[in-house]
PDB file of N, CA and C in Angstrom:
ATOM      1  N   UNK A   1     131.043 102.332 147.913  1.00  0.00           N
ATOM      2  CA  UNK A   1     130.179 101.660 148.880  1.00  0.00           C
ATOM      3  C   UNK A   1     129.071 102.617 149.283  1.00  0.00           C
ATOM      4  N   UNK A   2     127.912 102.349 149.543  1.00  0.00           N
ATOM      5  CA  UNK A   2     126.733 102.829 150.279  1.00  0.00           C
ATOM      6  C   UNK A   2     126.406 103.517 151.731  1.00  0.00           C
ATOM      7  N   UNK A   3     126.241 104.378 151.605  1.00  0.00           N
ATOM      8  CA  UNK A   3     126.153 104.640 152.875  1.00  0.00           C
ATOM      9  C   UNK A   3     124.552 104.881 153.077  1.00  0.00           C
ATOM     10  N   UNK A   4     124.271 105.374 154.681  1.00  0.00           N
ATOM     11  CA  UNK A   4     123.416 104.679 154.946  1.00  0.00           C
ATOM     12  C   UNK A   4     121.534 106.239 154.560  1.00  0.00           C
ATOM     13  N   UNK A   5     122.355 107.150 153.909  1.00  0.00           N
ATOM     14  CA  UNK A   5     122.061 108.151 153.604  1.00  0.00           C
ATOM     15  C   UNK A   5     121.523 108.017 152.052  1.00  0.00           C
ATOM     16  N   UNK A   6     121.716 107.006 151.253  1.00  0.00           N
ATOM     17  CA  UNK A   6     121.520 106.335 150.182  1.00  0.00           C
ATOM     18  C   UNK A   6     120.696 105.173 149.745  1.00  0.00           C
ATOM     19  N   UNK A   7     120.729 104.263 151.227  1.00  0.00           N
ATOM     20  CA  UNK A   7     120.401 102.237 151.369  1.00  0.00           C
ATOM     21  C   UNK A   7     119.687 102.407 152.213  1.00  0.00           C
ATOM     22  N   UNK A   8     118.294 102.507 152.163  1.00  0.00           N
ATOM     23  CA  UNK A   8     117.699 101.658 153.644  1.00  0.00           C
ATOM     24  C   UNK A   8     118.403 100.462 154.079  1.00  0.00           C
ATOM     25  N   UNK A   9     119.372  99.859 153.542  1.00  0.00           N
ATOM     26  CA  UNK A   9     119.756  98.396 154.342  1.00  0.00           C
ATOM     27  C   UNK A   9     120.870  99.035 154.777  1.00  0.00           C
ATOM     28  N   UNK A  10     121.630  99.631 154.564  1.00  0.00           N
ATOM     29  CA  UNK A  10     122.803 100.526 154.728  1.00  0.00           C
ATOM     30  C   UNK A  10     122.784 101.179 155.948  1.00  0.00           C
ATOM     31  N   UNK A  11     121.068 101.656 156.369  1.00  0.00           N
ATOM     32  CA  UNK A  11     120.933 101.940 157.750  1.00  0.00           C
ATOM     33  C   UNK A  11     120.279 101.577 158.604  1.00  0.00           C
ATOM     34  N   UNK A  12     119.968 100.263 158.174  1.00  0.00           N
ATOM     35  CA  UNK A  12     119.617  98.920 159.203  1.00  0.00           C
ATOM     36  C   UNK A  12     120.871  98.696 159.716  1.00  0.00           C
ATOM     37  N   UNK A  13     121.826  98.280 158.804  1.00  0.00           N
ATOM     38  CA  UNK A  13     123.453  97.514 159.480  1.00  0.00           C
ATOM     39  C   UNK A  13     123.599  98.550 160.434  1.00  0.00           C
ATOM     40  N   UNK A  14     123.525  99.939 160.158  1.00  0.00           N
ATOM     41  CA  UNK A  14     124.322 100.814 160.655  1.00  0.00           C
ATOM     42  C   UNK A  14     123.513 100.567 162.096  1.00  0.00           C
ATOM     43  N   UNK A  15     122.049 101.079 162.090  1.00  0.00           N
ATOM     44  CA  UNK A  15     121.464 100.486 163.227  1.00  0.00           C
ATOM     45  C   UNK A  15     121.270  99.859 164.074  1.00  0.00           C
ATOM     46  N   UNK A  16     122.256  98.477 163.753  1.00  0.00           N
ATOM     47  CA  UNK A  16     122.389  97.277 164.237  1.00  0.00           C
ATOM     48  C   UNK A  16     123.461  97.921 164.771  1.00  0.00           C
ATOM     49  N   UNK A  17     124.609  97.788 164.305  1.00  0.00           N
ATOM     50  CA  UNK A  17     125.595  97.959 164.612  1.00  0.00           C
ATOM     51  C   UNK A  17     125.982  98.866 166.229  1.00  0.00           C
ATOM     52  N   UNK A  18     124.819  99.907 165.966  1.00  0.00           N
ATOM     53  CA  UNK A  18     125.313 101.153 167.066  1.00  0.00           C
ATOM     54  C   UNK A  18     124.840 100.043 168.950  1.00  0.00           C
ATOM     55  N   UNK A  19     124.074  98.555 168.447  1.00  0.00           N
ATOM     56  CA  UNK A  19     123.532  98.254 169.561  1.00  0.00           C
ATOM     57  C   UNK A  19     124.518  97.344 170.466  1.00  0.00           C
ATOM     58  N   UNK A  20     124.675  97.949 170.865  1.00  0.00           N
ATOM     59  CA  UNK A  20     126.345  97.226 172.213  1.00  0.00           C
ATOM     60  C   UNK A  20     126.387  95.701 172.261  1.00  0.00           C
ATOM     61  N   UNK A  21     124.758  95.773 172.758  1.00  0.00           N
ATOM     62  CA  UNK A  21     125.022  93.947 172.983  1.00  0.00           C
ATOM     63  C   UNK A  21     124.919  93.147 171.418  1.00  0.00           C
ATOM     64  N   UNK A  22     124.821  93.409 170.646  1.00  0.00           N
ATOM     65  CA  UNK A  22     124.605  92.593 169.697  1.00  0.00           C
ATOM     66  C   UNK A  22     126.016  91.911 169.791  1.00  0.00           C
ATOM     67  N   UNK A  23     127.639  91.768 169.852  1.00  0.00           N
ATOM     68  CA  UNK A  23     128.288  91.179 169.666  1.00  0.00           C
ATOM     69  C   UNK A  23     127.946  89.994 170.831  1.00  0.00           C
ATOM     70  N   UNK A  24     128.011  90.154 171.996  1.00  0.00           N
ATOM     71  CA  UNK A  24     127.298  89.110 173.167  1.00  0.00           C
ATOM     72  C   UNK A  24     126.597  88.453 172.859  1.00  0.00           C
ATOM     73  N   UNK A  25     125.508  88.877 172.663  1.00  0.00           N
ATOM     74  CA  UNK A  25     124.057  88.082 171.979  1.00  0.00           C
ATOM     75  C   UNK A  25     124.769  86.929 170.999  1.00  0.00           C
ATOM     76  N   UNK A  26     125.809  87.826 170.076  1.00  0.00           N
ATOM     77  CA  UNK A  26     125.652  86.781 169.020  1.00  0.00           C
ATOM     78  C   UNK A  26     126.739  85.415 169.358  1.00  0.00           C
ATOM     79  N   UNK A  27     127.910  85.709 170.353  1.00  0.00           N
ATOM     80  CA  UNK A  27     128.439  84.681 171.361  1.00  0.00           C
ATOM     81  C   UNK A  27     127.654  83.876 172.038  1.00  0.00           C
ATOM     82  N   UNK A  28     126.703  84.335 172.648  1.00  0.00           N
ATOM     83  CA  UNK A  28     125.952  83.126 173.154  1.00  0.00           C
ATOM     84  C   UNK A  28     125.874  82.216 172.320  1.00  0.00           C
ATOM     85  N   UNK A  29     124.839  82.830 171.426  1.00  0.00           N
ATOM     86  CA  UNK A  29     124.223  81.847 170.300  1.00  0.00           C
ATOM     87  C   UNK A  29     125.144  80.814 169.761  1.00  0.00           C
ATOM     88  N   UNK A  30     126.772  81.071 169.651  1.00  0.00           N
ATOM     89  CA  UNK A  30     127.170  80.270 169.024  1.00  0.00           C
ATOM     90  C   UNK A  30     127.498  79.848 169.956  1.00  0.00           C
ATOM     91  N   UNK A  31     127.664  80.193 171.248  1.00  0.00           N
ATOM     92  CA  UNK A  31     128.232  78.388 172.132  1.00  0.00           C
ATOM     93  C   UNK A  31     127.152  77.886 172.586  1.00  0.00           C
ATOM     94  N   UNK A  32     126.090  78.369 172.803  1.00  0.00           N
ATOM     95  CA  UNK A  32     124.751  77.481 172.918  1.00  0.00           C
ATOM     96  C   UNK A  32     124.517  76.738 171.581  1.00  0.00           C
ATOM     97  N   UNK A  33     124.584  77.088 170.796  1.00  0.00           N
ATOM     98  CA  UNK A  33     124.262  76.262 169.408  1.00  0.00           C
ATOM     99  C   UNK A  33     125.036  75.188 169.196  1.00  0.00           C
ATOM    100  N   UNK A  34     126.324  75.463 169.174  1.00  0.00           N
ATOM    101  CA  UNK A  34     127.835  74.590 169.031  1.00  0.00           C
ATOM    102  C   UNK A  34     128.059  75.573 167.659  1.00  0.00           C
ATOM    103  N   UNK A  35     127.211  76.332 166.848  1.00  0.00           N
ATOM    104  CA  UNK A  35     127.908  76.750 165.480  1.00  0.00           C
ATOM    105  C   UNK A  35     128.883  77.862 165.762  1.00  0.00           C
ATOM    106  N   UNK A  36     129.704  77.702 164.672  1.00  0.00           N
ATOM    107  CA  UNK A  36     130.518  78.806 164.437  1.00  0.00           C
ATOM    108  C   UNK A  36     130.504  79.832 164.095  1.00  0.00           C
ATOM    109  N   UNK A  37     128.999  80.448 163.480  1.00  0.00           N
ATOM    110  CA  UNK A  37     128.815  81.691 162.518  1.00  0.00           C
ATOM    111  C   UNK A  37     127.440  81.832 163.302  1.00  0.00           C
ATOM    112  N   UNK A  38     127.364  83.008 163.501  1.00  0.00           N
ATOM    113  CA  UNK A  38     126.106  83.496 164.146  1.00  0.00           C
ATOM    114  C   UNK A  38     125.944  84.936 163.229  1.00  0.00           C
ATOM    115  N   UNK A  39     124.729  85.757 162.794  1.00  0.00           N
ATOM    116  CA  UNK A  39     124.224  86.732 162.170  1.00  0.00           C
ATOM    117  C   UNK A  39     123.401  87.182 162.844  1.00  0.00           C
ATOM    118  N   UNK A  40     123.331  88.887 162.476  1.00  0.00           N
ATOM    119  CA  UNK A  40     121.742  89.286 162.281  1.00  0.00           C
ATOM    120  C   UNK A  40     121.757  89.625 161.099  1.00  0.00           C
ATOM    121  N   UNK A  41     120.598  89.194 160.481  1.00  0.00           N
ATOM    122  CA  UNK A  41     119.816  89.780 159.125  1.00  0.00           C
ATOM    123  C   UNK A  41     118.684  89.914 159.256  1.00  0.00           C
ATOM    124  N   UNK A  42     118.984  90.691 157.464  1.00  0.00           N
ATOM    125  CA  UNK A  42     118.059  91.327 156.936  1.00  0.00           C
ATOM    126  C   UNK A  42     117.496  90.723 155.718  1.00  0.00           C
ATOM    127  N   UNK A  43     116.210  90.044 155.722  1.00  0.00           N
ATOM    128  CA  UNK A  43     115.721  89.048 154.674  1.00  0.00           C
ATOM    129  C   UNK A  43     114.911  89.467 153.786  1.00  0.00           C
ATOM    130  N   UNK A  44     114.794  90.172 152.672  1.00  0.00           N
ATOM    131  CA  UNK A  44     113.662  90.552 151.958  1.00  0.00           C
ATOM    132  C   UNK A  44     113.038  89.467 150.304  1.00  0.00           C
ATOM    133  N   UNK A  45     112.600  89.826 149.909  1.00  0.00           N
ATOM    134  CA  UNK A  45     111.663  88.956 148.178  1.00  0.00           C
ATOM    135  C   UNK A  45     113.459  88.701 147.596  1.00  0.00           C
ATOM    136  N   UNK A  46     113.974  90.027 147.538  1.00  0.00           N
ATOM    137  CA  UNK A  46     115.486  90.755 146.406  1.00  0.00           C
ATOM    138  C   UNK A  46     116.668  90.494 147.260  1.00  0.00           C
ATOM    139  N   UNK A  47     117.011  90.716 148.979  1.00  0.00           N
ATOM    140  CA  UNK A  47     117.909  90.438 149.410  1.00  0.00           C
ATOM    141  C   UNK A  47     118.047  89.771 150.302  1.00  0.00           C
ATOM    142  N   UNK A  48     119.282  89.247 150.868  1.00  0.00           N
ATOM    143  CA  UNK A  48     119.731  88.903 151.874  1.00  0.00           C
ATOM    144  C   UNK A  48     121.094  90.139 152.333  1.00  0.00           C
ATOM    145  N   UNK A  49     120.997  90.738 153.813  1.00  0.00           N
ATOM    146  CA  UNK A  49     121.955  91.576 154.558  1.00  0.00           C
ATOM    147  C   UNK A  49     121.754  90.668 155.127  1.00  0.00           C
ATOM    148  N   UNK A  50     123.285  90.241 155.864  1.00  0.00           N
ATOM    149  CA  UNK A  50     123.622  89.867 157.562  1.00  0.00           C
ATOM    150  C   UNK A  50     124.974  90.299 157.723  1.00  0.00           C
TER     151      UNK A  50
END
């Protein structure tokens, strides 16, 4: 696996990751929405990260 010393996307997640509220944030979203799956991504031409 990649780490983030290797992947610019590798240290986006990681980036994401270190930010506290992102799990909250992404609870809201799904009971405001009604969905079950909430993300953050990363969208480029070649990939999809979430």
């Amino acid at each position: 696996m990649s780490d983030a010393n290797d992947d610019p996307f590798a240290a986006d997640v990681a980036a994401v990751a270190r930010i506290a509220a992102v799990p909250a944030i992404l609870d809201v979203v799904c009971r405001t929405t009604g969905m079950g799956f909430a993300a953050v991504a990363r969208v480029t031409e070649d990939r999809w990260i979430a």
